[in-house]
Protein backbone atom coordinates (compact mmCIF):
# COMPACT_ATOMS: atom_id res chain seq x y z
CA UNK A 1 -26.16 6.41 -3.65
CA UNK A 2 -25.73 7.32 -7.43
CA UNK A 3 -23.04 6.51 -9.02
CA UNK A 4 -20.25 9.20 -10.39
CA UNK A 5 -19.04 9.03 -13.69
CA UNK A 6 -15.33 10.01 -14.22
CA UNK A 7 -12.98 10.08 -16.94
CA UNK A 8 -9.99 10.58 -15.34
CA UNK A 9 -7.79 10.28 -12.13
CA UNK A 10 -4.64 11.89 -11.49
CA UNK A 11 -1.13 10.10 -11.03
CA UNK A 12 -1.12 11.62 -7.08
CA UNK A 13 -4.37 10.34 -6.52
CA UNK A 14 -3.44 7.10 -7.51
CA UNK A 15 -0.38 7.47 -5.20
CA UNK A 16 -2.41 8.33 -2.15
CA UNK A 17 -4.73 5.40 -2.43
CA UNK A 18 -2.19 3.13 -3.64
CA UNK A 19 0.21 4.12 -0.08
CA UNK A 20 -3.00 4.24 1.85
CA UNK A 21 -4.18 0.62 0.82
CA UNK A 22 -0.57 -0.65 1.12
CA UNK A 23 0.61 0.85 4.39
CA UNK A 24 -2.19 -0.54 6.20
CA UNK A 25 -1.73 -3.94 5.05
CA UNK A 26 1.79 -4.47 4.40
CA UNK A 27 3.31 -2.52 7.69
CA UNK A 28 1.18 -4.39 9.98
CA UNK A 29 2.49 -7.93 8.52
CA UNK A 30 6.43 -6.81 8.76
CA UNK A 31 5.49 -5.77 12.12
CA UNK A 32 4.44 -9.09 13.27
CA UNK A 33 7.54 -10.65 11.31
CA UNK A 34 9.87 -8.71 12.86
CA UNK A 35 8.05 -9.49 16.23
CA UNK A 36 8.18 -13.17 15.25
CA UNK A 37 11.66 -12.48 14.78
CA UNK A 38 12.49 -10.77 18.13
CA UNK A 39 11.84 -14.44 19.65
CA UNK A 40 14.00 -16.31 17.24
CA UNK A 41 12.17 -16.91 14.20
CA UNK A 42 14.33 -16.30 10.82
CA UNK A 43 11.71 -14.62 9.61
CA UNK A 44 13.51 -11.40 8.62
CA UNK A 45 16.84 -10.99 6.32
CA UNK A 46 18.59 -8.09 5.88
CA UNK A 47 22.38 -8.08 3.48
CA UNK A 48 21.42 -11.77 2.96
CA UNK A 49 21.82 -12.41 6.69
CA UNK A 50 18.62 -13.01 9.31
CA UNK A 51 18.04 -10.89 11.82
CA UNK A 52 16.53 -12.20 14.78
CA UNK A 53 16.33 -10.37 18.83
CA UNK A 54 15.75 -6.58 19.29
CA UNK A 55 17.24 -5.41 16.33
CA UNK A 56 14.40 -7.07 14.33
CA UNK A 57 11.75 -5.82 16.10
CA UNK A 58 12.79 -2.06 14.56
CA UNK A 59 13.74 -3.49 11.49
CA UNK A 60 10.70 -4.64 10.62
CA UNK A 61 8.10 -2.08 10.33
CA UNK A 62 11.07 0.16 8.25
CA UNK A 63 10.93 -2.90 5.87
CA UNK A 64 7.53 -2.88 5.55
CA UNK A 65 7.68 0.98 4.95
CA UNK A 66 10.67 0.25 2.16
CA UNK A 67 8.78 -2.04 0.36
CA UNK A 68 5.14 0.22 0.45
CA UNK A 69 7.07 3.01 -1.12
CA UNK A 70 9.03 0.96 -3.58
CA UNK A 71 6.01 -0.51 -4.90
CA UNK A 72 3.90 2.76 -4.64
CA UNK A 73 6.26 4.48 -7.14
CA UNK A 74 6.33 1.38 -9.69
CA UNK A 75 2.80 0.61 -9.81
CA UNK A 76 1.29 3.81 -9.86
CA UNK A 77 2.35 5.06 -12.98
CA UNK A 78 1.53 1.79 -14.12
CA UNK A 79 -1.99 2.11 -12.86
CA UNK A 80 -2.62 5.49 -14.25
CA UNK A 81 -1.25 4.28 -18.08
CA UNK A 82 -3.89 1.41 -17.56
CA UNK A 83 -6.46 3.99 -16.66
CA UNK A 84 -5.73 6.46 -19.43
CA UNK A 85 -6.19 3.25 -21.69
CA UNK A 86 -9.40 2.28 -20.30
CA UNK A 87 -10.54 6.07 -20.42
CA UNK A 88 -9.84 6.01 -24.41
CA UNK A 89 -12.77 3.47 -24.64
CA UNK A 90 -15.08 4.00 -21.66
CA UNK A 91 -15.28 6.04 -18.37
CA UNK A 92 -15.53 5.11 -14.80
CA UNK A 93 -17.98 4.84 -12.42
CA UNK A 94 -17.90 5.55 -8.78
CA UNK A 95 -19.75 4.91 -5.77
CA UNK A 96 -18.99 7.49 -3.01
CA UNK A 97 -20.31 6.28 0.44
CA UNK A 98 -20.93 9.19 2.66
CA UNK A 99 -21.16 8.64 5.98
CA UNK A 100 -23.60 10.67 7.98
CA UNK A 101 -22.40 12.77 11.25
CA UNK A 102 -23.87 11.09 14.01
CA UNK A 103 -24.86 13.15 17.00
């Protein structure tokens, strides 16, 4: 595998990764919070309150959602300023992994 020089990325393609990366980490722990919290746990606060029993069991994957998107939109225009800096003084290099059909 050789690597790919780039110089730029767009601002959507920073999105997807960024929702991508976050999504898979970030639902998955608010899902086990709010599952946590279906059996009692204050692990889960809505309007300053904690939710605990059934409710929190739906409540906690939309969280998780929430806070993927809210942090999607802030950081990646933040992430593509700090790559259109970096591109001013040097490029980027990627390693694309392709991953043969198997029969």
């Amino acid at each position: 595998m050789e690597p790919i020089e780039i110089t730029g990325i767009s601002l959507g393609s920073i999105f997807k990764i960024l929702i991508t990366g976050m999504t898979m980490s970030v639902v998955p722990l608010f899902t086990a919070l709010g599952l946590l919290a279906t059996f009692g746990m204050p692990t889960l606060n809505f309007a300053g309150e904690s939710v605990t029993g059934i409710q929190a069991l739906f409540l906690g994957p939309i969280q998780g959602l929430t806070i993927c998107l809210f942090f999607s939109i802030v950081s990646s225009p933040l992430a593509a300023i700090g790559l259109w800096i970096m591109k001013k003084y040097t490029s980027l290099s990627l390693t694309i992994r392709i991953d043969e059909i198997r029969d």
